[in-house]
Protein backbone atom coordinates (compact mmCIF):
# COMPACT_ATOMS: atom_id res chain seq x y z
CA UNK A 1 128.55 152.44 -18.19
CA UNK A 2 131.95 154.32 -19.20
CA UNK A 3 133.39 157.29 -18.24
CA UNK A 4 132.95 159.35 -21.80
CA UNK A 5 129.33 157.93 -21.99
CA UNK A 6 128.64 159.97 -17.94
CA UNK A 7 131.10 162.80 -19.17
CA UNK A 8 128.33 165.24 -19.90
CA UNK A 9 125.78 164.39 -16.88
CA UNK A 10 127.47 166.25 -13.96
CA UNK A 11 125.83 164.85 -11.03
CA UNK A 12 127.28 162.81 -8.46
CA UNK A 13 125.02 159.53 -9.17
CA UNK A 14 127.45 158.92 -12.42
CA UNK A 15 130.25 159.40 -10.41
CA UNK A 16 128.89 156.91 -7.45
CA UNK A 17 128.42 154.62 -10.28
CA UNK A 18 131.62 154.79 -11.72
CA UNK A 19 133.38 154.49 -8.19
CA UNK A 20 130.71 151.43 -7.61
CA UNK A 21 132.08 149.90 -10.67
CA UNK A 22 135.40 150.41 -10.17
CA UNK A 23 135.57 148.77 -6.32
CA UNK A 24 133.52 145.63 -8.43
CA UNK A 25 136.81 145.89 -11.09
CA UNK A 26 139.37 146.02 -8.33
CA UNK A 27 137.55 143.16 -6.52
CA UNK A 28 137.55 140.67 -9.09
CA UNK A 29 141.12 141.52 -9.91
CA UNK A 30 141.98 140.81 -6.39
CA UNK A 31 139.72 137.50 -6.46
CA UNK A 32 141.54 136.56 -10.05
CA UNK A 33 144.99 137.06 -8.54
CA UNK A 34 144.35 135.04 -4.99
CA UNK A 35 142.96 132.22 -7.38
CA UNK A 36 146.41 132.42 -9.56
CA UNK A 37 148.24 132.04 -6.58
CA UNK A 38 147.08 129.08 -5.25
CA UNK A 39 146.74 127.58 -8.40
CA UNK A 40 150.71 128.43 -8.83
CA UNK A 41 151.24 126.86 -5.26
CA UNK A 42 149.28 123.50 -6.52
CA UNK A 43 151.29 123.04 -8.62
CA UNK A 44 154.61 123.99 -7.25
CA UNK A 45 154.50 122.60 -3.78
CA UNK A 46 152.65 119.51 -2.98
CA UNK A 47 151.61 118.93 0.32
CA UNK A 48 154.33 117.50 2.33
CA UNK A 49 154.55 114.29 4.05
CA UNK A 50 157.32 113.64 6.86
CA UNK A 51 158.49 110.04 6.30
CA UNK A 52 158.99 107.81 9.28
CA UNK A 53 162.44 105.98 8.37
CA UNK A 54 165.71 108.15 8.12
CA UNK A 55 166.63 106.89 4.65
CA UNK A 56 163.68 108.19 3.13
CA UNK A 57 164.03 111.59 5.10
CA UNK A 58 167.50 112.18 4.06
CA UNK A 59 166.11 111.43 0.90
CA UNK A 60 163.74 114.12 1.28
CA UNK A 61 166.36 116.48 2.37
CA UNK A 62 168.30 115.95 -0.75
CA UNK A 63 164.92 116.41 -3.48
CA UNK A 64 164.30 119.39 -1.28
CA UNK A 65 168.28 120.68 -1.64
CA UNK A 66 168.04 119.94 -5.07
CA UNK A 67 164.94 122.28 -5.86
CA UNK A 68 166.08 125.06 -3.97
CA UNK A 69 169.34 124.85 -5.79
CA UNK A 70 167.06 125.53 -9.08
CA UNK A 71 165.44 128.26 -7.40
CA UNK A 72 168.72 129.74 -6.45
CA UNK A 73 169.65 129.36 -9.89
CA UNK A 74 166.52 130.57 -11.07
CA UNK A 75 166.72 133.66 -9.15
CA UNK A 76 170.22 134.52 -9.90
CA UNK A 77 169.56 134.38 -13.44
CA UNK A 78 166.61 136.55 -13.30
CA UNK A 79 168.61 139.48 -10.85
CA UNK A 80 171.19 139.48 -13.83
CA UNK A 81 168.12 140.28 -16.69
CA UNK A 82 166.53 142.67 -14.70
CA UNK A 83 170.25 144.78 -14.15
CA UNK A 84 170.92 144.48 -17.78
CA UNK A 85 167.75 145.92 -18.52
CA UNK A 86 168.07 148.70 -16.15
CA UNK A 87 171.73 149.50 -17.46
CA UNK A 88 169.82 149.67 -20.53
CA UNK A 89 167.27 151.73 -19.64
CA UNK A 90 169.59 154.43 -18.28
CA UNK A 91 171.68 154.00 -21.71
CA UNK A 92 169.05 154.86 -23.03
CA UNK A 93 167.63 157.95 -20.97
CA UNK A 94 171.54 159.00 -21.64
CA UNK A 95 170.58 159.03 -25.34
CA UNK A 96 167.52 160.53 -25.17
CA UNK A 97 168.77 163.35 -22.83
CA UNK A 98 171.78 163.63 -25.77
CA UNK A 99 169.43 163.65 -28.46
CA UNK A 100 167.21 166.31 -26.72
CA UNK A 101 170.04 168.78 -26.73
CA UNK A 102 173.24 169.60 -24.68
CA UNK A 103 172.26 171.41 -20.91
CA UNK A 104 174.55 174.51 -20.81
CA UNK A 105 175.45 175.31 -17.60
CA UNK A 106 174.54 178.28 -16.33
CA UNK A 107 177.51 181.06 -16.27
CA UNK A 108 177.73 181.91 -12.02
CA UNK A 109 178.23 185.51 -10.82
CA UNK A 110 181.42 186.26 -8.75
CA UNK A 111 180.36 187.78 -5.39
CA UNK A 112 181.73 189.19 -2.92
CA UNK A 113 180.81 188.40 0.58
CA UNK A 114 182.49 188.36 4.07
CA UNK A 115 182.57 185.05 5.76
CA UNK A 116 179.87 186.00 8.07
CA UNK A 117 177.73 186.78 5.51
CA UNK A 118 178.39 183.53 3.77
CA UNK A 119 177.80 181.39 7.19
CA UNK A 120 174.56 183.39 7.34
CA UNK A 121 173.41 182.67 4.00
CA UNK A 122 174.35 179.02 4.68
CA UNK A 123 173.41 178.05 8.28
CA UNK A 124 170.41 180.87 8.61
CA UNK A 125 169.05 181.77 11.76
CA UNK A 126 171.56 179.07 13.78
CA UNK A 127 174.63 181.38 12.54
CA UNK A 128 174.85 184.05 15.65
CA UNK A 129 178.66 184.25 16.27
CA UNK A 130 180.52 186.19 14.17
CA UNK A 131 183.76 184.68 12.98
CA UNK A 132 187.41 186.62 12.73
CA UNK A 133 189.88 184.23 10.72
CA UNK A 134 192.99 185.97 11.92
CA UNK A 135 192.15 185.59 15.63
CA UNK A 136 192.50 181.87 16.02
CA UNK A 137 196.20 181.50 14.22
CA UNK A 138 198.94 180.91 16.38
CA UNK A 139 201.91 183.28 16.52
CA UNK A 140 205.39 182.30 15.72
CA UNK A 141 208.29 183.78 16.15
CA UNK A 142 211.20 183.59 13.92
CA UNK A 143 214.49 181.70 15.67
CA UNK A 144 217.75 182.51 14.46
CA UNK A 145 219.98 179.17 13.18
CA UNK A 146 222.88 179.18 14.78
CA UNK A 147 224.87 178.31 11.91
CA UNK A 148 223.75 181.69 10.65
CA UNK A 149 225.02 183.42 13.20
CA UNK A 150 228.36 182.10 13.04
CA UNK A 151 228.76 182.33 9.58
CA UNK A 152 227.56 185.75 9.29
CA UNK A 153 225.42 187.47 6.58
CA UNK A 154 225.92 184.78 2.89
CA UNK A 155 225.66 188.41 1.26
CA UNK A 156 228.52 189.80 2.61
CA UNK A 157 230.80 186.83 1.98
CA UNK A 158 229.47 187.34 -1.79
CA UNK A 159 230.71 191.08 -1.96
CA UNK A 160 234.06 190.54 -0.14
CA UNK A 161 234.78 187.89 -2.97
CA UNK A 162 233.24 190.43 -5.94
CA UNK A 163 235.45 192.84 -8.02
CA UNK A 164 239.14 192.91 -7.97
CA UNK A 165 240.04 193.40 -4.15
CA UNK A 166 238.12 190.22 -3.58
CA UNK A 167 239.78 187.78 -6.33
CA UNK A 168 242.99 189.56 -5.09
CA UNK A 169 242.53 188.40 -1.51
CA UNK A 170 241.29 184.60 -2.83
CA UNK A 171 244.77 184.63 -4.47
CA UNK A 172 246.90 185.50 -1.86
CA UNK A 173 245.19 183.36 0.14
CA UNK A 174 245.68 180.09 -2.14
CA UNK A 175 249.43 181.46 -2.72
């Protein structure tokens, strides 16, 4: 029995027999895979025997050494496909996004808002204490150079030396 052959008859024995059926499908599939698997493992790992004198144990060691070495290998190679196909597969989303067309970003709207109301839009409810910028800065106060006040005002020196009276006074002072 299929599904399109039940599709018409709406009562629930078609659908208990196509849920019957399908545990039965899922079953067997289970059943086929356990049977895979130990077949695989036949073949792949005889049953082990511990030798009784030390040369043929380090002997042992080494076959073993050696095969995990290939499975090392094997592995490696295999992590390397799989990351060149999925590099490839996201090349090729990439293309197929391009291809699709270009997403335009949407153009945002200024607004204004106060920082309260922006820490209440962000935090919600937790936001209770309202926030003044200006009251935590520190206050400095200007200090004076002393080589400023000795010298005196730069501006002043500037007009004493401007017009005639002050390239007169630079000359009798060189002179």
């Amino acid at each position: 029995v299929c599904w399109w052959c039940c599709e018409g008859v709406k009562s629930s024995s078609s659908q208990s027999l196509l849920l019957q059926i399908g545990e039965a499908m899922l079953e067997e599939e289970a059943r086929e895979a356990e049977k895979e698997k130990m077949k695989h493992m036949d073949e792949n790992c005889p049953a082990l025997t511990i030798p009784s004198s030390m040369e043929e144990l380090q002997e042992l060691c080494r076959k073993l050494h050696k095969q995990i070495d290939l499975v090392d290998e094997e592995r490696y190679d295999m992590e390397i496909k799989v990351t060149k196909s999925n590099k490839e597969i996201d090349d090729l989303k990439m293309m197929v996004q391009d291809l699709k067309g270009k997403f335009k970003k949407p153009a945002l709207k200024r607004v204004r808002m106060s920082a309260d109301a922006m820490l209440a839009a962000l935090l919600g409810s937790k936001h209770k204490v309202s926030m003044d910028l200006r009251a935590n800065l520190k206050q400095v106060k200007k200090e004076v150079k002393d080589e400023e006040k000795q010298t005196g005002d730069w501006r002043k020196t500037i007009e004493d030396k401007a017009g005639m009276d002050g390239r007169k006074k630079m000359f009798e002072t060189e002179a």
